[in-house]
C-alpha atoms as a PDB file:
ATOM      1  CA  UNK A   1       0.000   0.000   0.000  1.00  0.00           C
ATOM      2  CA  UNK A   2       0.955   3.538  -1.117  1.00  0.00           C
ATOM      3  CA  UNK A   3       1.761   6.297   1.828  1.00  0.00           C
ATOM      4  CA  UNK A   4      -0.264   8.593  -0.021  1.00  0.00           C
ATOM      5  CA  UNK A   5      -3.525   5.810   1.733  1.00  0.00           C
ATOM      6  CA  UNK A   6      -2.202   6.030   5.048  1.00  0.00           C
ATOM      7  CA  UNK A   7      -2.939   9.573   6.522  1.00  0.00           C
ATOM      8  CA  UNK A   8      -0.485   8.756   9.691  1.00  0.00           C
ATOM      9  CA  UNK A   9       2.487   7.922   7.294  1.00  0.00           C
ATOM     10  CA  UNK A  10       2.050  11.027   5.643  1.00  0.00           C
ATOM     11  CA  UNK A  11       2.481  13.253   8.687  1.00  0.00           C
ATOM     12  CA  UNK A  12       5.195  11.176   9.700  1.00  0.00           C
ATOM     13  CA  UNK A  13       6.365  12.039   6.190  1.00  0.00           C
ATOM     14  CA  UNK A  14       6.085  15.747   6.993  1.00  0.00           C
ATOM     15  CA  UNK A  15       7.363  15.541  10.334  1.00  0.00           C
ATOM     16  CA  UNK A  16      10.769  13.918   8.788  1.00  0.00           C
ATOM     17  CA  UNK A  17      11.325  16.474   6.319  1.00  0.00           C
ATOM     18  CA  UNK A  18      10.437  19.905   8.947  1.00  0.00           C
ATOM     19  CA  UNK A  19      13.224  18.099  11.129  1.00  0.00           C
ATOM     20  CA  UNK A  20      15.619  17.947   8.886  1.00  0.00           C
ATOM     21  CA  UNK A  21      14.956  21.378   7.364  1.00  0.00           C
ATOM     22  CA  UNK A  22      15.243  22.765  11.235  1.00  0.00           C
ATOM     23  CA  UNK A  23      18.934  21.083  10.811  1.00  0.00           C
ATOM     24  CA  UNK A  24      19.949  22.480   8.354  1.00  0.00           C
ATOM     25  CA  UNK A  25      18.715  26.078   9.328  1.00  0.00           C
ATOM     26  CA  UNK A  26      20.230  25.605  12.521  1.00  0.00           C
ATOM     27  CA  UNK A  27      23.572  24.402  11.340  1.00  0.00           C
ATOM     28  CA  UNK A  28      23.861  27.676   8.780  1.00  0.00           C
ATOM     29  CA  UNK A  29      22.525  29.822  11.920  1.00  0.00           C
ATOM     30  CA  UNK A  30      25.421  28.588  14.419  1.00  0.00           C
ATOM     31  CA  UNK A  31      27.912  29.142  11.533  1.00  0.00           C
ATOM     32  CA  UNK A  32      26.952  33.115  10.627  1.00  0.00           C
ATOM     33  CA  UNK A  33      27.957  34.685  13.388  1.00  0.00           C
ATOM     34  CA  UNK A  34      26.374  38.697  12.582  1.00  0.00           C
ATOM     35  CA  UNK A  35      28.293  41.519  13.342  1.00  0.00           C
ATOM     36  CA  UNK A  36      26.911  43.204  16.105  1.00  0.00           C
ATOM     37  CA  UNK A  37      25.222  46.207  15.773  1.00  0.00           C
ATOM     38  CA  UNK A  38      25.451  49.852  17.032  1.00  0.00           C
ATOM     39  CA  UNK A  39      23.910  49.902  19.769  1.00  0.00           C
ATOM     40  CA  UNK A  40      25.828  46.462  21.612  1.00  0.00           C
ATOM     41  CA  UNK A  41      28.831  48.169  20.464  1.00  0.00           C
ATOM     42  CA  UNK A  42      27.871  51.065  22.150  1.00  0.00           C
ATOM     43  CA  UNK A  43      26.656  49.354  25.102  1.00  0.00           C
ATOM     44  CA  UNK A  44      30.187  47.170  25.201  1.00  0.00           C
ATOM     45  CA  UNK A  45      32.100  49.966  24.886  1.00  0.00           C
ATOM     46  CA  UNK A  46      30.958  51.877  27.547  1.00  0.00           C
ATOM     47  CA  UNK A  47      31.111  48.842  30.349  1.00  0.00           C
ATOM     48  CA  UNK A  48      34.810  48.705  29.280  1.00  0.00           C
ATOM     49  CA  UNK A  49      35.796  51.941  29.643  1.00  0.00           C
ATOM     50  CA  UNK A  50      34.089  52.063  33.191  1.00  0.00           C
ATOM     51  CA  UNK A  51      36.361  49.246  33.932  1.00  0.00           C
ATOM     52  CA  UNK A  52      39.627  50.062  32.742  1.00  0.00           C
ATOM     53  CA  UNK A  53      39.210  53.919  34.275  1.00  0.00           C
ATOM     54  CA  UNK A  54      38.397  52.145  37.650  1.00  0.00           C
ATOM     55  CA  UNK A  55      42.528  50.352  37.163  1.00  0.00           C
ATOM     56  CA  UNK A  56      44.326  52.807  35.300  1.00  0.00           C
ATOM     57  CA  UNK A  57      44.451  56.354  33.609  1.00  0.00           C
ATOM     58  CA  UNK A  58      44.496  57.480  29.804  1.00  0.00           C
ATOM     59  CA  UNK A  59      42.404  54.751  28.589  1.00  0.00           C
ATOM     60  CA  UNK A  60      41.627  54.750  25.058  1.00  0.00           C
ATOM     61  CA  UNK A  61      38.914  52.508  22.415  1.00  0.00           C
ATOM     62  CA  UNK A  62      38.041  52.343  19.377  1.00  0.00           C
ATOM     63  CA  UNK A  63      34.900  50.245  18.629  1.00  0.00           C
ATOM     64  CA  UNK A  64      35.635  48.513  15.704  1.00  0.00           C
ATOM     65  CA  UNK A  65      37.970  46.558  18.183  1.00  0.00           C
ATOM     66  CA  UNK A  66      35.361  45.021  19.459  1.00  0.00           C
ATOM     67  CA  UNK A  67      34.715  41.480  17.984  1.00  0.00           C
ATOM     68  CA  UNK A  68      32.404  38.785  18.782  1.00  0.00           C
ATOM     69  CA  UNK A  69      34.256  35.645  19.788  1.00  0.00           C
ATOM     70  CA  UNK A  70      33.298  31.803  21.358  1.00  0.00           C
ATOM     71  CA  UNK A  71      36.222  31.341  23.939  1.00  0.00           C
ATOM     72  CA  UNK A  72      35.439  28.681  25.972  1.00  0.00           C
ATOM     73  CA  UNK A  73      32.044  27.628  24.800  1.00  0.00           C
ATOM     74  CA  UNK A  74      30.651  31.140  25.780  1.00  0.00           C
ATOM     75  CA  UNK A  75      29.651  34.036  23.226  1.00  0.00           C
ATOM     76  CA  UNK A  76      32.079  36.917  24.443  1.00  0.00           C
ATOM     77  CA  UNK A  77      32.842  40.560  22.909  1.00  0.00           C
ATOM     78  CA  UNK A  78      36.758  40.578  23.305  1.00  0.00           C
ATOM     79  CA  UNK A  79      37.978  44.066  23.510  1.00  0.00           C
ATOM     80  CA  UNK A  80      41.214  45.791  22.612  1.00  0.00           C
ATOM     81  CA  UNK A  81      42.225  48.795  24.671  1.00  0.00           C
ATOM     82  CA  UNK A  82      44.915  50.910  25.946  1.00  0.00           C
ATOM     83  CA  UNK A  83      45.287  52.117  28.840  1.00  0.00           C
ATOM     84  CA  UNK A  84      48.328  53.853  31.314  1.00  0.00           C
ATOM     85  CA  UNK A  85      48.292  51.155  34.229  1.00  0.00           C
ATOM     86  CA  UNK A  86      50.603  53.259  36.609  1.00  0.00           C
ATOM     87  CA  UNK A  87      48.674  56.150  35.741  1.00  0.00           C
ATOM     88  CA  UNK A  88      52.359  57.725  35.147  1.00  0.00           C
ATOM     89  CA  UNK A  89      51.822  59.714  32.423  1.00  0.00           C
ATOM     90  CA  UNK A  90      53.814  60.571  29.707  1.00  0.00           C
ATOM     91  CA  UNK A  91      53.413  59.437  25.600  1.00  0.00           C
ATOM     92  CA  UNK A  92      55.016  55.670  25.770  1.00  0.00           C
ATOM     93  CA  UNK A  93      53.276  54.902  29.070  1.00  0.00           C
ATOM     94  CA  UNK A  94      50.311  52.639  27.296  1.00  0.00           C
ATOM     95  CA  UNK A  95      49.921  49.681  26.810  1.00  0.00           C
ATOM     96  CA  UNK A  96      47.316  47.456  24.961  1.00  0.00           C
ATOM     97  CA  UNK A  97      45.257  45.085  27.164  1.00  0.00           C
ATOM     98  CA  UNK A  98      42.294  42.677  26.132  1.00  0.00           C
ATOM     99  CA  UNK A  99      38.887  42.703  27.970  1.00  0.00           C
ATOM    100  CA  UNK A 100      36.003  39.927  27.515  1.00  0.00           C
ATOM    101  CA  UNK A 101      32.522  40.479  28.221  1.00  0.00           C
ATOM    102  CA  UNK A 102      29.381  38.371  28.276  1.00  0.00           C
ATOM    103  CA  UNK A 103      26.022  39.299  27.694  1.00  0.00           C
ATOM    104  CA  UNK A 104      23.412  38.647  30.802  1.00  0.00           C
ATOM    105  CA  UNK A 105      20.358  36.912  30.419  1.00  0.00           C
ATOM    106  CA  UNK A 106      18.692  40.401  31.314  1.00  0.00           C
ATOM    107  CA  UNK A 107      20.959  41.950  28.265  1.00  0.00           C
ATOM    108  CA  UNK A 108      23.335  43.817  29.766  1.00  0.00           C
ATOM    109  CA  UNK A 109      27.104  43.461  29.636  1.00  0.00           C
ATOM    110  CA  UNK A 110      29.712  42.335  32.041  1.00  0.00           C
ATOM    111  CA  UNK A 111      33.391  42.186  32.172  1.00  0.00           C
ATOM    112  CA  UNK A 112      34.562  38.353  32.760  1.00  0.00           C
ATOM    113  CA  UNK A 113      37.595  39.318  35.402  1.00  0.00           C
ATOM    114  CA  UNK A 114      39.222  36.019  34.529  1.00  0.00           C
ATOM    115  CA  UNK A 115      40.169  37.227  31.337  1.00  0.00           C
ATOM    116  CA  UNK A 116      39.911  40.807  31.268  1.00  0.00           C
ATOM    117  CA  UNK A 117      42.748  42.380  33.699  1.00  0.00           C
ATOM    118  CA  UNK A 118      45.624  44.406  31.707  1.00  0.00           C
ATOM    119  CA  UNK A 119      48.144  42.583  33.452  1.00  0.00           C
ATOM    120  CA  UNK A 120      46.745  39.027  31.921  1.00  0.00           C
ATOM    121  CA  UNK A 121      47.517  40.633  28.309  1.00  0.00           C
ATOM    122  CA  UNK A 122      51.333  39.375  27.849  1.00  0.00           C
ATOM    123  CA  UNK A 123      54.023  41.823  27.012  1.00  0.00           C
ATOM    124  CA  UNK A 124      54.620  39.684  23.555  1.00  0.00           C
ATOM    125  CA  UNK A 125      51.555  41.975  22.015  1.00  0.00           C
ATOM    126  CA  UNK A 126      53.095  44.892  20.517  1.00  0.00           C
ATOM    127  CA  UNK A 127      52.988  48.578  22.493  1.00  0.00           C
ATOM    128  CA  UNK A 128      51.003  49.807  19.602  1.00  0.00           C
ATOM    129  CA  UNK A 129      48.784  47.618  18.973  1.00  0.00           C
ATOM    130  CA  UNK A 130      46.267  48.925  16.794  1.00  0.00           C
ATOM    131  CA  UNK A 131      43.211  46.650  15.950  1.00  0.00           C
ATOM    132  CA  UNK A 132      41.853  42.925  16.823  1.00  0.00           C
ATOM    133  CA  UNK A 133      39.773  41.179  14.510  1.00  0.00           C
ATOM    134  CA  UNK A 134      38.174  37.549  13.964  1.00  0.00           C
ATOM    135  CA  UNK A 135      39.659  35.654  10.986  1.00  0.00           C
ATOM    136  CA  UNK A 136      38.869  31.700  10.126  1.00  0.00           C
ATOM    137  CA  UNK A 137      37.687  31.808  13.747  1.00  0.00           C
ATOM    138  CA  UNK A 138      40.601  33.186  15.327  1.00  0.00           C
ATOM    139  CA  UNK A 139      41.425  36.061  16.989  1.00  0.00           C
ATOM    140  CA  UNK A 140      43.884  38.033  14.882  1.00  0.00           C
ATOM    141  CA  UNK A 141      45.717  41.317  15.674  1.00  0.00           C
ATOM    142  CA  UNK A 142      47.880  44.066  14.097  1.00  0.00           C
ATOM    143  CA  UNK A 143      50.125  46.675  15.407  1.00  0.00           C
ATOM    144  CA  UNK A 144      53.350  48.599  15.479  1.00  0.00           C
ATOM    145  CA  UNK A 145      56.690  48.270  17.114  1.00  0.00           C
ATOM    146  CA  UNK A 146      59.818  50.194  17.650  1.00  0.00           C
ATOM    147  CA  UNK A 147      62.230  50.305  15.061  1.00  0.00           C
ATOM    148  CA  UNK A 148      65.577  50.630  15.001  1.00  0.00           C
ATOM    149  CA  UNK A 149      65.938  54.373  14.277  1.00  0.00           C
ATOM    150  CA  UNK A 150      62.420  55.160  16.042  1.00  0.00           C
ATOM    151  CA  UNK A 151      61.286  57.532  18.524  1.00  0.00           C
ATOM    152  CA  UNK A 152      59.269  56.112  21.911  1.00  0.00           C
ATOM    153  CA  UNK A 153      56.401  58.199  20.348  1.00  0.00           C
ATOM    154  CA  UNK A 154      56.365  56.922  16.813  1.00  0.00           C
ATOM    155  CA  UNK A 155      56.405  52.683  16.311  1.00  0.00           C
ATOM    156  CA  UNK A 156      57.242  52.123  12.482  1.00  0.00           C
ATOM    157  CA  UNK A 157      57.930  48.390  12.097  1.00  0.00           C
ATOM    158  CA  UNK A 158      54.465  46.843  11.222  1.00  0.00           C
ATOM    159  CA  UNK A 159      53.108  43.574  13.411  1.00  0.00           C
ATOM    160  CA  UNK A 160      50.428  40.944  12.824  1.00  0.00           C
ATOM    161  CA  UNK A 161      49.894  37.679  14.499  1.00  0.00           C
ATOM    162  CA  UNK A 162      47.275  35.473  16.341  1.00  0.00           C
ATOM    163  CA  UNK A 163      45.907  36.041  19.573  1.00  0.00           C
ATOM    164  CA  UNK A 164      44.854  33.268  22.232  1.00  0.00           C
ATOM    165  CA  UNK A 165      44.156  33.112  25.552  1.00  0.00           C
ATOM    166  CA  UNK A 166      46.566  30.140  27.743  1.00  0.00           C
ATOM    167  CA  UNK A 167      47.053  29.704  31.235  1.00  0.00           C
ATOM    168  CA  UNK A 168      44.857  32.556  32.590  1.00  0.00           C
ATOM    169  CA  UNK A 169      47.172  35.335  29.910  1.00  0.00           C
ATOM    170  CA  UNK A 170      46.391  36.552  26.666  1.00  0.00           C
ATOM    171  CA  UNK A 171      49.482  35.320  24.282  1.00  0.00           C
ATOM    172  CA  UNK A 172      50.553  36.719  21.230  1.00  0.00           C
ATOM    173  CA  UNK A 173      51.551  34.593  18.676  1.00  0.00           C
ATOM    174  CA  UNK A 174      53.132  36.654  15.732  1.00  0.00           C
ATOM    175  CA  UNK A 175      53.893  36.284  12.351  1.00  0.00           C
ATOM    176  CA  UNK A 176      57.041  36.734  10.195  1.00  0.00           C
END
């Protein structure tokens, strides 16, 4: 006997075909990860710059170094900053440091203190470390370093590499 006779083989039928459909959307779902928008920058931004004024002085962000990242098996926004730790002043006293925050079920945004104080971003990044971004699902970065015939002001010698974070520090990992 045909399925198109049996009314309860039919809906099993359709019940097959809406499963595997909800796959296959949710498969192409968890791998499109959508820039966030305005406003969480916004939101993200502001959280971290409360928290890296409360540690240190001359703090400095740019939001598009803010990227979306799974670290962990958690959705973070890692953050690239700078920001005078000693609060001693002068033009070379910065340094970059890495923040992570997590969204709250109530959708706000916290800092994750595990991975998020200046002093767990290794001295290996550059000083001038200039943007972060999210590349084949890694955290990349770029920035600037002293050359040989530079001023403490003015980094010429151009740096990229890989970012991860190891044994409670961020590490850089560069490339030549």
């Amino acid at each position: 006997m045909r399925p198109a006779n049996r009314p309860c083989l039919n809906s099993i039928a359709r019940l097959r075909r809406c499963w595997w459909f909800g796959c296959m959307l949710s498969c192409v779902a968890s791998l499109a990860q959508a820039a966030p928008d305005a406003e969480t920058l916004g939101k993200v931004a502001a959280v971290t710059l409360r928290y890296a004024n409360s540690l240190g002085c001359a703090v400095t962000l740019d939001k598009r170094n803010i990227v979306p990242v799974r670290l962990d098996d958690r959705d973070l926004f890692v953050v690239l900053y700078s920001i005078d730790v000693g609060c001693s002043g002068g033009s070379a006293m910065s340094r970059p440091a890495l923040a992570a925050l997590q969204r709250s079920t109530y959708g706000t945004f916290y800092v994750l203190p595990e991975y998020s104080s200046p002093l767990s971003t290794s001295d290996q990044f550059p000083a001038a470390t200039d943007r972060i971004f999210l590349k084949d699902g890694r955290l990349g970065f770029q920035g600037r370093e002293l050359g040989p015939d530079d001023a403490l002001c003015c980094a010429s010698v151009r740096v990229e590499g890989w970012a991860r974070f190891e044994h409670g520090q961020w590490v850089a990992d560069r490339r030549d």
